[in-house]
Protein backbone atom coordinates (compact mmCIF):
# COMPACT_ATOMS: atom_id res chain seq x y z
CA UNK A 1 89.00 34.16 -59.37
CA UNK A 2 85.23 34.44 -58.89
CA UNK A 3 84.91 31.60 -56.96
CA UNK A 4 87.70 32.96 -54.72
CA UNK A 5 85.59 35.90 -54.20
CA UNK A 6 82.88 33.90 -53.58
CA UNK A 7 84.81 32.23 -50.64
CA UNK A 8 85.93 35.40 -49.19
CA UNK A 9 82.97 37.24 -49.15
CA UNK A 10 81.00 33.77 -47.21
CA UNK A 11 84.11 34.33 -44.94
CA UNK A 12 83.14 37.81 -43.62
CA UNK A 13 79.54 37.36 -43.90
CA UNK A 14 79.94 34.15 -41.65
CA UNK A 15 82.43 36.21 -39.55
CA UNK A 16 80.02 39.32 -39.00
CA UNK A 17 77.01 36.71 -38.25
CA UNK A 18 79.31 34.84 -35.38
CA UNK A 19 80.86 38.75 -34.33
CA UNK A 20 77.40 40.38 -33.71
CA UNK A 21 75.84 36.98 -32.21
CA UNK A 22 78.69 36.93 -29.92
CA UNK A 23 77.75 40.57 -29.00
CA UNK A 24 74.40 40.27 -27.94
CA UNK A 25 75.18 37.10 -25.69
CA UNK A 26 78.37 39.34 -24.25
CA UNK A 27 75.28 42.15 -24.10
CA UNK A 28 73.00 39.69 -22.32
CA UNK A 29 75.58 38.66 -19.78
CA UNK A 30 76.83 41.74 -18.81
CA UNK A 31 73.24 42.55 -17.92
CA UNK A 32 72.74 39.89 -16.02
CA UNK A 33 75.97 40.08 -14.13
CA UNK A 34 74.51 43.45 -13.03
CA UNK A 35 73.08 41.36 -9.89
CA UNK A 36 74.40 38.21 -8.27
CA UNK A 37 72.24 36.06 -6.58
CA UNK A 38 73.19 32.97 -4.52
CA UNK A 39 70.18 31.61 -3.26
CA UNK A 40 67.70 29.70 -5.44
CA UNK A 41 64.46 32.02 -4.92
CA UNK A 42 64.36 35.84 -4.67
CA UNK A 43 62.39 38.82 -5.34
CA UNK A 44 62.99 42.83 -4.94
CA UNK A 45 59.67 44.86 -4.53
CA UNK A 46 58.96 48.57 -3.92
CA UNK A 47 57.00 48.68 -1.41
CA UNK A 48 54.19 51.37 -2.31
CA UNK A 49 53.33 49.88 -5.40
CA UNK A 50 54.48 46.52 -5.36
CA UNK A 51 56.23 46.70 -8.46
CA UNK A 52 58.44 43.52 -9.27
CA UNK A 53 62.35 44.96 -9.43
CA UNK A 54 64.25 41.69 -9.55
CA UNK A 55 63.11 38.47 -9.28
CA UNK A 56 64.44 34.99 -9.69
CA UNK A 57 62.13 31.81 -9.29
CA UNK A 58 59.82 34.23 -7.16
CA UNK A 59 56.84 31.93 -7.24
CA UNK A 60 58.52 28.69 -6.61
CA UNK A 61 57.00 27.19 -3.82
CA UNK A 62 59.34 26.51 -0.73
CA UNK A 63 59.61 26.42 3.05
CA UNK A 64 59.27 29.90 4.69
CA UNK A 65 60.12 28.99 8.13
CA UNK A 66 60.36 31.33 10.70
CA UNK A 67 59.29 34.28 8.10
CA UNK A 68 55.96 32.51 8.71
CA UNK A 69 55.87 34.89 12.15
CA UNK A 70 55.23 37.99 10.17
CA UNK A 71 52.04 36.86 8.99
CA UNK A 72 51.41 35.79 13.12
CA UNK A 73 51.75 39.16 13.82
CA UNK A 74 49.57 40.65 11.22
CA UNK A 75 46.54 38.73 12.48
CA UNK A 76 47.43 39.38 16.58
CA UNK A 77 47.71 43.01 15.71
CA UNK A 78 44.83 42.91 14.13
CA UNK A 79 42.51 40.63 16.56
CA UNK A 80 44.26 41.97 20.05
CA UNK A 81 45.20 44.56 21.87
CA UNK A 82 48.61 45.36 23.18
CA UNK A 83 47.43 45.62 26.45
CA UNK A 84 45.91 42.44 26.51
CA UNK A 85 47.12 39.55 29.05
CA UNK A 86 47.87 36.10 27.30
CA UNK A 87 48.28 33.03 29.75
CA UNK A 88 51.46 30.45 28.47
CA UNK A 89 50.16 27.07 27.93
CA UNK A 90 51.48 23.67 28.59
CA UNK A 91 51.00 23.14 24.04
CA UNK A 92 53.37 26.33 23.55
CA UNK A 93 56.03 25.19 26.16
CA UNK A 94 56.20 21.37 25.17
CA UNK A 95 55.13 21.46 21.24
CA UNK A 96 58.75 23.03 20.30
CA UNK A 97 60.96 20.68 18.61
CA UNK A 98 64.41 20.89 21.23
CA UNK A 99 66.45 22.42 18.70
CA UNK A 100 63.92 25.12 18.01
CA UNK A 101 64.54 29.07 18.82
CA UNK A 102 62.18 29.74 22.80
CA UNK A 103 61.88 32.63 24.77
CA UNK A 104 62.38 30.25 27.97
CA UNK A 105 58.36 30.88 28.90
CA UNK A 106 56.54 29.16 32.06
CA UNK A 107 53.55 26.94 31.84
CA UNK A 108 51.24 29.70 33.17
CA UNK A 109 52.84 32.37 32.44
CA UNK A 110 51.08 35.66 32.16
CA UNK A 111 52.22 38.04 29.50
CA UNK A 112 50.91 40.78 27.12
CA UNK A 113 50.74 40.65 23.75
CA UNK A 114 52.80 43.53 23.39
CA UNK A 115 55.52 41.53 24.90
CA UNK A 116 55.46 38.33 23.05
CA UNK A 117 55.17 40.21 19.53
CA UNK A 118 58.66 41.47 20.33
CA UNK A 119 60.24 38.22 21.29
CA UNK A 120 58.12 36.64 18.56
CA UNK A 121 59.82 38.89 15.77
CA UNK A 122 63.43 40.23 17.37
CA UNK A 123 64.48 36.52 18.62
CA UNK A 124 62.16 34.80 16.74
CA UNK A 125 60.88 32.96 19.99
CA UNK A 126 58.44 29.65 18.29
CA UNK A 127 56.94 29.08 22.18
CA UNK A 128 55.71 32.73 22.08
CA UNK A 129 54.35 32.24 18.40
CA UNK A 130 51.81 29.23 20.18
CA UNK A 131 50.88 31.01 23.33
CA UNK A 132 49.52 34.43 20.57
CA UNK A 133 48.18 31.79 18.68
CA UNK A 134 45.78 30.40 21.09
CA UNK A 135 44.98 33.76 22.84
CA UNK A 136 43.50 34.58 19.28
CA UNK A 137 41.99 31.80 18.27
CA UNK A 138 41.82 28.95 20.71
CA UNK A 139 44.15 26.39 19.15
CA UNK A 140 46.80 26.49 16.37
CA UNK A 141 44.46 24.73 13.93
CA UNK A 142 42.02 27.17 13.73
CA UNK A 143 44.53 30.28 13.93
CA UNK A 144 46.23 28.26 10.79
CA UNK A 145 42.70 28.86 9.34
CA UNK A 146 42.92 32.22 9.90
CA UNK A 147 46.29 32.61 8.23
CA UNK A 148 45.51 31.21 4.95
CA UNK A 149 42.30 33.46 5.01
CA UNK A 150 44.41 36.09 4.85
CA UNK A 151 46.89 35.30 2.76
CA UNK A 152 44.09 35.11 0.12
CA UNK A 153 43.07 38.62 1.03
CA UNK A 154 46.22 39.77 0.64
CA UNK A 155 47.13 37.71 -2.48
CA UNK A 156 48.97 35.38 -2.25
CA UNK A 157 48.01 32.26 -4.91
CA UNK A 158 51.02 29.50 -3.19
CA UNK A 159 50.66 29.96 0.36
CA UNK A 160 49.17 27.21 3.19
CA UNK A 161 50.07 27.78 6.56
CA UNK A 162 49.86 25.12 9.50
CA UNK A 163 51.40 26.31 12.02
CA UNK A 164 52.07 30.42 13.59
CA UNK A 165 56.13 30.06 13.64
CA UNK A 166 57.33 27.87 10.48
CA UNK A 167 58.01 24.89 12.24
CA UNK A 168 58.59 22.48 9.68
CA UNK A 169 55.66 20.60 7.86
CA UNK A 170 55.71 19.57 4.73
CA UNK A 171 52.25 21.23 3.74
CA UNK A 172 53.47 24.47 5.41
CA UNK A 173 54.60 26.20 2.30
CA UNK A 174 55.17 29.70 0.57
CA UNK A 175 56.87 31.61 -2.39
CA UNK A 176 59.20 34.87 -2.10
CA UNK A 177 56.58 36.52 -4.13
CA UNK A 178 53.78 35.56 -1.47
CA UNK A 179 55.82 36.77 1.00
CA UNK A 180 56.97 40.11 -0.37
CA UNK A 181 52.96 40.80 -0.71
CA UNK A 182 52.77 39.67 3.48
CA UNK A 183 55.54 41.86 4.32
CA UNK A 184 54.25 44.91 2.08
CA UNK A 185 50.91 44.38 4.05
CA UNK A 186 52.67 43.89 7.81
CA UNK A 187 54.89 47.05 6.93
CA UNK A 188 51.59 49.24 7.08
CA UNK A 189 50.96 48.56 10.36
CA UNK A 190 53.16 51.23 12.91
CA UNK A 191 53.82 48.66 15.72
CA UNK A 192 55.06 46.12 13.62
CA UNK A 193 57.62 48.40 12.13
CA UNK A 194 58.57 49.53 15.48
CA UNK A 195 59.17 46.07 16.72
CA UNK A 196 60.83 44.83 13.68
CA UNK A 197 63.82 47.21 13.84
CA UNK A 198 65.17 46.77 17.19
CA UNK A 199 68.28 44.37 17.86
CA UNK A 200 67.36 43.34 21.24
CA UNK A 201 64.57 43.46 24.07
CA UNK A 202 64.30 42.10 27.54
CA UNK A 203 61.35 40.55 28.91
CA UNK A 204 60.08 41.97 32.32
CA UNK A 205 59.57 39.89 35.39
CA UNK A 206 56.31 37.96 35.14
CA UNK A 207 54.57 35.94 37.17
CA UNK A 208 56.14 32.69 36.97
CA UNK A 209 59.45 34.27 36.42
CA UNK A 210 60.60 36.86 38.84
CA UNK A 211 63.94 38.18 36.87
CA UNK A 212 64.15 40.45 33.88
CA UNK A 213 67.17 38.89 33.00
CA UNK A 214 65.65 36.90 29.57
CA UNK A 215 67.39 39.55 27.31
CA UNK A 216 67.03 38.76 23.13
CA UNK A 217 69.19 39.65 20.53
CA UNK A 218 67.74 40.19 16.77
CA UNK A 219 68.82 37.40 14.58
CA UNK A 220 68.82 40.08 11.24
CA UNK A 221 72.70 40.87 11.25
CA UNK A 222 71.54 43.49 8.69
CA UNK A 223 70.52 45.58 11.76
CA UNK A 224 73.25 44.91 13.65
CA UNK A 225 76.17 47.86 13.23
CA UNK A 226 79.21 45.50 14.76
CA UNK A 227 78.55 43.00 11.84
CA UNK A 228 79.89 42.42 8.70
CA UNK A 229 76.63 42.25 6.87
CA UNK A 230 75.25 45.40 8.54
CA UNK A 231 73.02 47.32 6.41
CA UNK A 232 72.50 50.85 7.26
CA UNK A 233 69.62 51.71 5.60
CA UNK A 234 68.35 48.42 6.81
CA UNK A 235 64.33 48.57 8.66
CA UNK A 236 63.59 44.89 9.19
CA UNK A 237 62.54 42.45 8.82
CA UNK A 238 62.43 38.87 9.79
CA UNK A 239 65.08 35.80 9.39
CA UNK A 240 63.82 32.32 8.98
CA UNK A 241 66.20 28.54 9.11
CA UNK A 242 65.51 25.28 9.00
CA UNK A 243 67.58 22.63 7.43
CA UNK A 244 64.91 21.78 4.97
CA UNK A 245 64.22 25.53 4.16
CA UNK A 246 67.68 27.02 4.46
CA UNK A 247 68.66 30.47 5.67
CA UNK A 248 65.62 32.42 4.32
CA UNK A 249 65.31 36.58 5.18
CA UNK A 250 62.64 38.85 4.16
CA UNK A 251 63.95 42.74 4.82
CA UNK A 252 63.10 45.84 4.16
CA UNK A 253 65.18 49.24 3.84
CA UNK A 254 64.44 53.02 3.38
CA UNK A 255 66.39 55.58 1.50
CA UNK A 256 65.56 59.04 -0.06
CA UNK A 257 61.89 58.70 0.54
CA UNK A 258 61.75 55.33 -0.94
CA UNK A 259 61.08 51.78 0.19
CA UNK A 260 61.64 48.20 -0.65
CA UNK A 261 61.16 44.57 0.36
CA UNK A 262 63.60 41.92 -0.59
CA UNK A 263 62.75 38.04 0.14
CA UNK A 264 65.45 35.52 -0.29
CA UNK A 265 64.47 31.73 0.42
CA UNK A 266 66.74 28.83 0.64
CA UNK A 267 69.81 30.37 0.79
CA UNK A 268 73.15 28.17 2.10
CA UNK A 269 77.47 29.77 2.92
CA UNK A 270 79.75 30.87 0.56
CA UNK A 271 82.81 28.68 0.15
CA UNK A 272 84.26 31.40 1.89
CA UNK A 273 81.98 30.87 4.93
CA UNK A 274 79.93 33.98 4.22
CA UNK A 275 75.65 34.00 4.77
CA UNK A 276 73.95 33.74 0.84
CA UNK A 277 70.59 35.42 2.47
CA UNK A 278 72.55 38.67 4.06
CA UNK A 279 74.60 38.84 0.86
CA UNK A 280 71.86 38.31 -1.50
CA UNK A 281 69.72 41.24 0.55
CA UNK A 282 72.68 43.37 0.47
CA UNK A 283 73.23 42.92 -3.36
CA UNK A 284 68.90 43.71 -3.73
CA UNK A 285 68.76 46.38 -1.85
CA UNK A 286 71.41 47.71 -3.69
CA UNK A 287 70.42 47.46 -6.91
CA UNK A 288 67.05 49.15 -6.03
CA UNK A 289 68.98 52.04 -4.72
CA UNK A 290 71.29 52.22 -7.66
CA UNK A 291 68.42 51.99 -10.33
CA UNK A 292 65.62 53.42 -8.74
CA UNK A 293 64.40 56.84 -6.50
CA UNK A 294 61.28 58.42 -5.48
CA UNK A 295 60.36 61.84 -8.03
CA UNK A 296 57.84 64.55 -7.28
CA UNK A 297 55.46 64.38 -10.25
CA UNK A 298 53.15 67.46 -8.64
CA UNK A 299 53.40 69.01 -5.26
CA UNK A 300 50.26 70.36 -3.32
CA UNK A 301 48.78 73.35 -4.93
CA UNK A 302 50.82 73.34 -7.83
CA UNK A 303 48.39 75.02 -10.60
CA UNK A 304 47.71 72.42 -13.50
CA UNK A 305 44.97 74.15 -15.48
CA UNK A 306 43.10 77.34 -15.63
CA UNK A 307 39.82 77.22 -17.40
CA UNK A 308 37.20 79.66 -17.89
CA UNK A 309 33.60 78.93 -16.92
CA UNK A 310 30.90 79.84 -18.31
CA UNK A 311 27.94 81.76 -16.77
CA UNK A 312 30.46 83.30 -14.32
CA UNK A 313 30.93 86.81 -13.32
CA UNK A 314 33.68 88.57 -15.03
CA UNK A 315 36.33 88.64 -12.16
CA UNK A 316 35.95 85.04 -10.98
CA UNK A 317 35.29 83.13 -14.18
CA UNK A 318 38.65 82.26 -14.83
CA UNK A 319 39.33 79.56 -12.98
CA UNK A 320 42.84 77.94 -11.43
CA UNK A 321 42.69 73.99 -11.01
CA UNK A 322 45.15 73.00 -8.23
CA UNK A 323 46.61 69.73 -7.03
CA UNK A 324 45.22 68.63 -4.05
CA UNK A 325 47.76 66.16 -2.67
CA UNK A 326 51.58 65.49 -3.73
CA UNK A 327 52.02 63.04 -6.28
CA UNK A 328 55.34 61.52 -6.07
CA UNK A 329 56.35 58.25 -8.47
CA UNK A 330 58.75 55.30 -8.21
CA UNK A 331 60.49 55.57 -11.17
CA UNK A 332 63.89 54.32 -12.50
CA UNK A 333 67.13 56.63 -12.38
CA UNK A 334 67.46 59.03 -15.55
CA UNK A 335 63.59 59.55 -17.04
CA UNK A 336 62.70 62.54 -18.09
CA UNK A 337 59.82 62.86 -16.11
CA UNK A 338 58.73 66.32 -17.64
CA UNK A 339 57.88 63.80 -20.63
CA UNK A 340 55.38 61.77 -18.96
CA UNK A 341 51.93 63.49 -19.64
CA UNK A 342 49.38 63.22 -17.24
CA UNK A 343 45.65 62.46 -17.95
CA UNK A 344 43.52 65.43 -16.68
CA UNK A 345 39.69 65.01 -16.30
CA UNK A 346 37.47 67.66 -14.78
CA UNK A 347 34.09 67.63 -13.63
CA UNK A 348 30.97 69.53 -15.52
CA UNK A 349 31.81 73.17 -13.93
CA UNK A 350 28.94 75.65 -13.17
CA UNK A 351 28.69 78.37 -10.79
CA UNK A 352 29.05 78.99 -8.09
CA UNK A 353 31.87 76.83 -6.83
CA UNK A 354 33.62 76.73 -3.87
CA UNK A 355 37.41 77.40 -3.35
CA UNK A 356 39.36 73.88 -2.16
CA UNK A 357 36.04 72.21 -3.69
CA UNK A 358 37.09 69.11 -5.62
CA UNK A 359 36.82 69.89 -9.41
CA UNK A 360 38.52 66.76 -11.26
CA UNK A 361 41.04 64.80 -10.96
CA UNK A 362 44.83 64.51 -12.31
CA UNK A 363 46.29 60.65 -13.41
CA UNK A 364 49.97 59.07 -14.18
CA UNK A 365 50.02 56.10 -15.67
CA UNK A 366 53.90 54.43 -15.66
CA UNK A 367 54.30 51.07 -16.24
CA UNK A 368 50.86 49.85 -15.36
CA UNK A 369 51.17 51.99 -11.82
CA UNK A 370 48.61 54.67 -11.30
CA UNK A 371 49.76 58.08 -9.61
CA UNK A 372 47.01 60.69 -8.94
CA UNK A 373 45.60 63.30 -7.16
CA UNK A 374 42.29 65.12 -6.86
CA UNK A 375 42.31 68.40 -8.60
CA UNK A 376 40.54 71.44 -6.51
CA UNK A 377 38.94 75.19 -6.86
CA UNK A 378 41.70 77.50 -5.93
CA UNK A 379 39.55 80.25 -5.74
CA UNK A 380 35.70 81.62 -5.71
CA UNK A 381 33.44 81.26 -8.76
CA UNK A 382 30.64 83.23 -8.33
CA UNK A 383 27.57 83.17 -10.88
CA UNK A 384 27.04 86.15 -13.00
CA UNK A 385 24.28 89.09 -12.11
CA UNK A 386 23.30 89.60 -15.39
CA UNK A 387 21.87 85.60 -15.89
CA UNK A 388 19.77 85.84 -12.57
CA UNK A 389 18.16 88.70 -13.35
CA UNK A 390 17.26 87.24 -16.83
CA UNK A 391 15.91 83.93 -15.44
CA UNK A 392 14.06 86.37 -12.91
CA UNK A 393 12.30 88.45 -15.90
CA UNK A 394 11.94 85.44 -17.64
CA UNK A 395 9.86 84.14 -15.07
CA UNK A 396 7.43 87.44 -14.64
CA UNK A 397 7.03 87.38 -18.50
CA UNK A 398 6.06 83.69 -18.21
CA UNK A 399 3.77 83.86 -15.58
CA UNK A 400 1.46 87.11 -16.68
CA UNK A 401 1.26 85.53 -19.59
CA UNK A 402 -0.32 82.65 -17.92
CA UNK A 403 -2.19 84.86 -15.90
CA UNK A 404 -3.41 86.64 -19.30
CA UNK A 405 -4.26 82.86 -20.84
CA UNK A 406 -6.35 81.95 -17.67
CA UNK A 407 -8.22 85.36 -17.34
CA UNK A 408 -9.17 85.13 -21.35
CA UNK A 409 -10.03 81.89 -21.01
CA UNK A 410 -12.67 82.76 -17.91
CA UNK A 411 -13.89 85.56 -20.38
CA UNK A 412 -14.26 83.00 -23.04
CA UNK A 413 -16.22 80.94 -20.98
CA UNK A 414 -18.57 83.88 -19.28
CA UNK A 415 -18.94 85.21 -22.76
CA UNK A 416 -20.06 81.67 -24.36
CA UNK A 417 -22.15 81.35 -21.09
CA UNK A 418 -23.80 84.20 -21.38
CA UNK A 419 -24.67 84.03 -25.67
CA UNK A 420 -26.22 80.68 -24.93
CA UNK A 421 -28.39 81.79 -21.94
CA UNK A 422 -29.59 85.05 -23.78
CA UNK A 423 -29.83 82.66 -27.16
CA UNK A 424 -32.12 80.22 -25.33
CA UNK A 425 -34.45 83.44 -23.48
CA UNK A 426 -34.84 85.00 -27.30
CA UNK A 427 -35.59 81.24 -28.86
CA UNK A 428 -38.70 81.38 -26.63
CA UNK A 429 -39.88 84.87 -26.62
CA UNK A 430 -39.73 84.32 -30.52
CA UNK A 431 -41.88 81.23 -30.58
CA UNK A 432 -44.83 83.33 -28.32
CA UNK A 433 -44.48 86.33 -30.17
CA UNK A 434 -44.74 84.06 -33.76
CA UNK A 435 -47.89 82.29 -32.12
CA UNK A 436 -49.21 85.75 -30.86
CA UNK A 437 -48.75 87.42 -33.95
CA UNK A 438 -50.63 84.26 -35.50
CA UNK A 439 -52.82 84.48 -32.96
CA UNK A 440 -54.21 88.34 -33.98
CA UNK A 441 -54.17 87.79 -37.59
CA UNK A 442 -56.09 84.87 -37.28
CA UNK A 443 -58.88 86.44 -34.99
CA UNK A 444 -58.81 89.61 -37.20
């Protein structure tokens, strides 16, 4: 009988153990079923802060092909004007592989760099990525150089660059998380978010070619409202293919105040014929927008603190401390922000002090991200009456009484002066009156 209860109670011990392990892996799957990812490399990143959403093999290094152009147009932006005139070389006509993306340029051809930065991003035109390239730097080698310079700047620890469009090469390499941190740079600039959300441009007549008939279409269907994958929250960015990097699409959408960059790299078709980079960007940007929204920690002017200083006059001594700019926070859906406690310093405070003068300074520290704001005078502080006048009497007091120490010590020294002049006339007088006196008695 004991043994029997023995058995039974191993039973449901045994069954409880394989019950609650079989819960947490059911947990653990549902949670990762949340997102679905096709392609083999991916990564979801708010843009602001650069805060890592989602990622999945985000620093595996792969091909970035034609997502290599936003970096191009970081440094011509940077190094050009828009009005400037580039001339089409014979390299940038006859260096593209034949089954390689062209804007149909001349040998000769003179254009502007605004215009080849929009068939350079919209139809992803590799002949116009050359002709930028040398207006910049000369060749492609040494604009290469400059590419990998600044992917260091930015960040970037997996990234070499050869070549301005992504032409393959095997040493022409990048990660999703490399090029999240590109994109989050390019997106700063205001032309290149202009240019990156249109779904077509024309090139005017030039003069080697006298028609404006070369009209582009973008080649990011998330733009596009006639297609299936159309995104409509959807700001950029750049598509990228080659058949050793796959379909590969960086983008970037805007919603509620917030913004994010998805990258997905080697992506391939469904079995049902469907594109694994626009449904992989789809099921990102979702998820951001499900999980995620911009909140309004402080707003400009809101009062934080009031604190009394000391040495003030009665009516402006108490101070209010104000927030100088808005703070608003990328946070995920359902905190309690009225729990998160910000850190408040403020500088040492003495009169008089000027309204709107900066007085400290207001901090939000969530997960690792720093929020904050200066804090400012939101009125007057003007020092008291009463001190001045004290420092003012204390100042008389102090200096007669120097005066009184320097005039007693001239009397001192007149008076010393004078004993030891009258001292030394009486020593003498005394010695010829002594000898006189001498003198008379000894003669009497």
């Amino acid at each position: 009988m004991r043994n029997l209860k023995r058995f039974l109670i191993t039973i449901f011990l045994l069954q409880f153990v394989f019950l609650s392990i079989f819960y947490v892996e059911s947990s653990a799957s549902s949670e990762k079923s949340d997102i679905k990812i096709y392609s083999p490399s991916c990564i979801l990143m708010e843009s602001s802060t650069g805060k890592v959403l989602y990622e999945k093999n985000a620093n595996e290094v792969r091909y970035p092909a034609s997502t290599t152009k936003i970096m191009t147009a970081i440094l011509v932006l940077e190094s050009c004007e828009l009005d400037d005139v580039a001339t089409v070389s014979h390299n940038a006509i006859y260096s593209i592989p034949a089954d390689y993306v062209t804007s149909n340029l001349r040998e000769g051809e003179e254009l502007t760099v605004e215009q080849l930065l929009n068939v350079l991003l919209i139809p992803s035109a590799n002949d116009a990525a050359i002709v930028l390239a040398e207006h910049v730097s000369g060749s492609v080698a040494k604009f290469a150089d400059l590419m990998n310079e600044k992917a260091k700047e930015i960040g970037c620890k997996n990234t070499h660059f050869v070549n301005p469009n992504g032409i393959h090469n095997k040493e022409h390499v990048s990660t999703s998380y490399d090029l999240a941190l590109i994109t989050k740079y390019a997106m700063r600039n205001s032309k290149f978010r202009e240019i990156i959300k249109k779904t077509k441009y024309t090139l005017p007549a030039t003069n080697k070619y006298k028609k404006a008939d070369r009209t582009f279409n973008t080649t990011n269907n998330l733009l596009l409202k006639d297609s299936e994958y159309y995104y409509p929250n959807c700001i950029g960015v750049k598509t990228g293919y080659t058949g050793e990097a796959g379909n590969c699409l960086v983008s970037a959408a805007s919603k509620d105040g917030m913004e994010v960059i998805a990258v997905v790299l080697g992506g391939e078709f469904t079995d049902k014929g469907l594109s694994e980079k626009f449904l992989d960007s789809i099921e990102l940007l979702d998820y951001a927008f499900d999980n995620y929204s911009i909140k309004s920690l402080q707003e400009s002017g809101s009062i934080v603190k009031e604190v009394e200083i000391s040495g003030a006059t009665k009516e402006t001594k108490n101070l209010k401390v104000a927030v100088k700019d808005d703070i608003n926070a990328f946070i995920a859906k359902g905190t309690d922000i009225n729990a998160i406690e910000p850190e408040i310093t403020l500088n040492d405070l003495t009169p008089p002090i000027s309204v709107n003068s900066v007085v400290g300074k207001i901090t939000y520290n969530i997960d690792g991200i720093i929020y904050s704001s200066d804090l400012i005078a939101q009125s007057d502080v003007l020092p008291s009456r009463f001190l001045p006048i004290l420092l003012h009497i204390l100042l008389i007091l102090v200096t007669l009484y120097l005066i009184y120490l320097l005039l007693r010590l001239d009397k001192n020294k007149k008076g010393k002066s004078y004993k030891k002049a009258k001292a030394k006339k009486g020593g003498k007088h005394g010695r010829k009156g002594g000898n006189f006196r001498y003198t008379t008695i000894s003669n009497f």
